[in-house]
Protein backbone atom coordinates (compact mmCIF):
# COMPACT_ATOMS: atom_id res chain seq x y z
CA UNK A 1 35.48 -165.63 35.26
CA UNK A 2 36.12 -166.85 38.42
CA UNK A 3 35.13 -165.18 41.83
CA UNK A 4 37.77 -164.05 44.16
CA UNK A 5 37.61 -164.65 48.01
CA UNK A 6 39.83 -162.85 50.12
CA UNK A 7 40.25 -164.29 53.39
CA UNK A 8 42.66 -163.02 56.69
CA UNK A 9 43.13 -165.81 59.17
CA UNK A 10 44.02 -164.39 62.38
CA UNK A 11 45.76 -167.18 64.54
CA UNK A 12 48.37 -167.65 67.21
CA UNK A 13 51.63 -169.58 65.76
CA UNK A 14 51.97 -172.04 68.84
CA UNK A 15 48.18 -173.12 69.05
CA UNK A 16 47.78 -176.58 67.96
CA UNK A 17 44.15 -175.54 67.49
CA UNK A 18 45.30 -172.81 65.22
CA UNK A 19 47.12 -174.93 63.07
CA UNK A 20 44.65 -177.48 62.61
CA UNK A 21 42.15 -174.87 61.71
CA UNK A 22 44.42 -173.63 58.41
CA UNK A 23 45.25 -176.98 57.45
CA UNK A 24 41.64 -177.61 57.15
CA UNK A 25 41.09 -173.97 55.82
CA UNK A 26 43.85 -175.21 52.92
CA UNK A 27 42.23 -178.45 52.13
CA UNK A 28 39.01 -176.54 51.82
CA UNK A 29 40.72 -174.21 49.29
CA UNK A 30 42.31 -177.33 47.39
CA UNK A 31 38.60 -178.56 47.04
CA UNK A 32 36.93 -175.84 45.33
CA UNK A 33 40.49 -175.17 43.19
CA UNK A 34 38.52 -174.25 39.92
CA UNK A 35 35.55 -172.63 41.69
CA UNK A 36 36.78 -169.85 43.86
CA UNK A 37 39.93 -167.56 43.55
CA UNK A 38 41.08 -166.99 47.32
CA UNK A 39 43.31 -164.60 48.72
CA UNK A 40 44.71 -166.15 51.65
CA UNK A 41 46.75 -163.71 54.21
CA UNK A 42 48.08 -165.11 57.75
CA UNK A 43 47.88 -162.68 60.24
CA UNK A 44 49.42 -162.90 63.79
CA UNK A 45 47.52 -162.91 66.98
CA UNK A 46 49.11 -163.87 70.48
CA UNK A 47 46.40 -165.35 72.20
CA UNK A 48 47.99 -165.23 75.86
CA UNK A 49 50.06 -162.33 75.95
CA UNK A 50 51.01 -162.21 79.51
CA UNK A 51 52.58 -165.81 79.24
CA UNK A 52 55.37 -166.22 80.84
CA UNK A 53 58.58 -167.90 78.63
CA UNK A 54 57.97 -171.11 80.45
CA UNK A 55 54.67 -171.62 78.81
């Protein structure tokens, strides 16, 4: 039987940083495919609230 991982990743949608961060969080999952059973749930966190629309 295979162990199960659950994992939340917590990230802004706009941050480039964010995004590179589950695309190497996915390519670590595609690695151990076999290994590990993860649970993987995106979660939504504004990192700069009090932008304005401009950016």
């Amino acid at each position: 039987m295979t162990p199960t991982v659950t994992i939340d990743f917590v990230s802004d949608v706009v941050c480039p940083w964010c995004a590179l961060g589950a695309t190497a969080l996915e390519q670590a999952i595609g690695n151990l495919a076999g290994e590990v059973s993860v649970e993987l749930t995106y979660k939504p966190f504004e990192l700069n609230p009090d932008m304005c629309a401009e950016g």
